[in-house]
Protein backbone atom coordinates (compact mmCIF):
# COMPACT_ATOMS: atom_id res chain seq x y z
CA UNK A 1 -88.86 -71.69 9.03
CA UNK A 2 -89.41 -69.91 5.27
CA UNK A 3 -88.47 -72.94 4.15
CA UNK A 4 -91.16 -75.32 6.15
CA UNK A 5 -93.70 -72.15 5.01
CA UNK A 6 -92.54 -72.22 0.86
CA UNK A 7 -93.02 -76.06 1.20
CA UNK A 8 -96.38 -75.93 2.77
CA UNK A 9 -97.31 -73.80 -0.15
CA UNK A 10 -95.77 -75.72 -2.73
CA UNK A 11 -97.99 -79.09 -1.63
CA UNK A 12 -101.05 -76.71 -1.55
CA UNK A 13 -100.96 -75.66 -4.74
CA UNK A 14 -99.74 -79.09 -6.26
CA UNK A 15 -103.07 -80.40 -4.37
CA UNK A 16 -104.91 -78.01 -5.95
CA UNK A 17 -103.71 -78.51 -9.42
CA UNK A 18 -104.53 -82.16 -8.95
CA UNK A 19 -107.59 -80.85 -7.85
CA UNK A 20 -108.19 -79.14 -11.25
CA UNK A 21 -107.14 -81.73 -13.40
CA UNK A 22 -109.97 -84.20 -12.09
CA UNK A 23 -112.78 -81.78 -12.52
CA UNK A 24 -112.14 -80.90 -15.85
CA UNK A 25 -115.30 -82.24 -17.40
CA UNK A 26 -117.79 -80.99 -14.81
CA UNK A 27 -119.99 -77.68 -14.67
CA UNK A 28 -122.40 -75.85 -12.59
CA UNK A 29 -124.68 -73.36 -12.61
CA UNK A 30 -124.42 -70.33 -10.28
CA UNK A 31 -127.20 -68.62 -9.42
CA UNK A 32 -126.22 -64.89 -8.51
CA UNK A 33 -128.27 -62.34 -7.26
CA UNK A 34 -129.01 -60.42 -10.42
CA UNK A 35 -128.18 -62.96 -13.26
CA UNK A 36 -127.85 -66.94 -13.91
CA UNK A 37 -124.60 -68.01 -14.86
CA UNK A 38 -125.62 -71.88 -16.92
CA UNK A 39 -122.80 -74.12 -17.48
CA UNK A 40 -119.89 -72.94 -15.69
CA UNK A 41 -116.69 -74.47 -15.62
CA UNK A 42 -116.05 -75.98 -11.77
CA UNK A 43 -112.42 -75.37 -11.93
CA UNK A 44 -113.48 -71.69 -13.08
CA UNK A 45 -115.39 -71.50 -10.38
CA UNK A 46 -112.86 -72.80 -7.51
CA UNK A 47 -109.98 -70.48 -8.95
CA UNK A 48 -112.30 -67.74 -9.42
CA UNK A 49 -113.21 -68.15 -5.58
CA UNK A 50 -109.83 -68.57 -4.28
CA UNK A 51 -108.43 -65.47 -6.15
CA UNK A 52 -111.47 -63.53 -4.17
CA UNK A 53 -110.49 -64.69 -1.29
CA UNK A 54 -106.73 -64.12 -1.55
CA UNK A 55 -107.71 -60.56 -2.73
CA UNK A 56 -110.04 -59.99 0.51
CA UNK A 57 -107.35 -60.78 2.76
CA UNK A 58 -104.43 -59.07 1.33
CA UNK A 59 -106.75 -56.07 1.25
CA UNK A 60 -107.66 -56.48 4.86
CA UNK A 61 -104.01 -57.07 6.34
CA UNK A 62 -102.90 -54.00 3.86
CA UNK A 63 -105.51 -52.07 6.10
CA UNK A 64 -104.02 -53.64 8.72
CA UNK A 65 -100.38 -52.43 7.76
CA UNK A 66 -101.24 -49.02 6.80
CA UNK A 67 -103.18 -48.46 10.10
CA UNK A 68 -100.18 -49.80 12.56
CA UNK A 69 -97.53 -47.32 10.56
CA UNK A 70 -99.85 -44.38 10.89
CA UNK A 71 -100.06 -45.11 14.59
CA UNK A 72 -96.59 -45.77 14.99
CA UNK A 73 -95.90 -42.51 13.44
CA UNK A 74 -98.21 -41.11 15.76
CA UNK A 75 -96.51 -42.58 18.80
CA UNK A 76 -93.27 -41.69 17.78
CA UNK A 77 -94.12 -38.19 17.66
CA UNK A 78 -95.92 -38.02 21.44
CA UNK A 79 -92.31 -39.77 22.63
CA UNK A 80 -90.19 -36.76 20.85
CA UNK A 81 -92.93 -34.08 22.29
CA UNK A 82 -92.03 -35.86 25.53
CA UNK A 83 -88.67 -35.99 25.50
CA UNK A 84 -88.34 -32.82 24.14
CA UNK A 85 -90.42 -31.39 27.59
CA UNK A 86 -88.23 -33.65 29.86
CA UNK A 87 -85.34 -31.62 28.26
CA UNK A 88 -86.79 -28.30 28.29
CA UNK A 89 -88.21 -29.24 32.69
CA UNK A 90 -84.37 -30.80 33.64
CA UNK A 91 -82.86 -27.47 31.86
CA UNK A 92 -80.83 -29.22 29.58
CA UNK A 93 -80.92 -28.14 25.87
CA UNK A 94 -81.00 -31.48 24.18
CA UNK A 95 -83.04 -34.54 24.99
CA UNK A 96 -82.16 -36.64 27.94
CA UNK A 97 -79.85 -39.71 26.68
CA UNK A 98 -79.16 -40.92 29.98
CA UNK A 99 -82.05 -42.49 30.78
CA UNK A 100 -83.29 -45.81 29.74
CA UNK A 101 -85.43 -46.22 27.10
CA UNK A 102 -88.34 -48.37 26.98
CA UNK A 103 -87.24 -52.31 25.93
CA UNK A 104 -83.66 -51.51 26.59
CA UNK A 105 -81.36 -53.44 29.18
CA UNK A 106 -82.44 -51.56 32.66
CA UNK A 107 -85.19 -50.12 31.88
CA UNK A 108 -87.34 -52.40 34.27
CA UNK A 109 -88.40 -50.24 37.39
CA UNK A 110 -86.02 -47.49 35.93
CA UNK A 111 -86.90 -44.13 37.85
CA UNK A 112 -86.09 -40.58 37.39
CA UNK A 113 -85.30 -38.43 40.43
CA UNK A 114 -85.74 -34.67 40.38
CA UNK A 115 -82.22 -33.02 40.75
């Protein structure tokens, strides 16, 4: 599959590059909010735009990432408070390694009987 992925890549940047090469000669003008920009180089222009938009993205999924560890952190530490209470109810001094955990074999419809 990395491979099908790195090859996808490799024909969108060659079709890119060809893009590049045929707009060499031709410029526009870019009319910002503040300022006028006269005479800009297109392939500027399309580089300039993709490089925003590759930066916008991996900013966003980094967001993403950060957010998803800090609640798996989280999450990980209400299961240990848990555990540790099962242990301290059942009387026993460490936590309870007999019973199934979540996405394990035998887990499905697992139940814990009062002893």
């Amino acid at each position: 599959m990395k491979i099908a992925v790195t090859l996808f890549w490799i024909i969108i940047v060659a079709l890119l590059l060809g893009l590049f090469s045929l707009n060499v000669g031709q410029t526009v003008n870019i009319d910002l909010l503040f300022t006028d920009l006269q005479q800009v180089n297109l392939v500027t222009v399309i580089y300039v735009s993709v490089l925003a938009g590759f930066l916008l993205g991996l900013t966003f999924w980094l967001v993403r990432l950060i957010k998803g560890k800090k609640e798996e952190s989280r999450l990980k530490k209400t299961i240990k408070q848990l555990n540790e209470e099962l242990a301290a109810m059942s009387g026993k001094a460490d936590a309870p390694e007999e019973l199934p955990r979540l996405g394990e074999a035998g887990s499905e419809g697992a139940t814990v009987e009062n002893p």
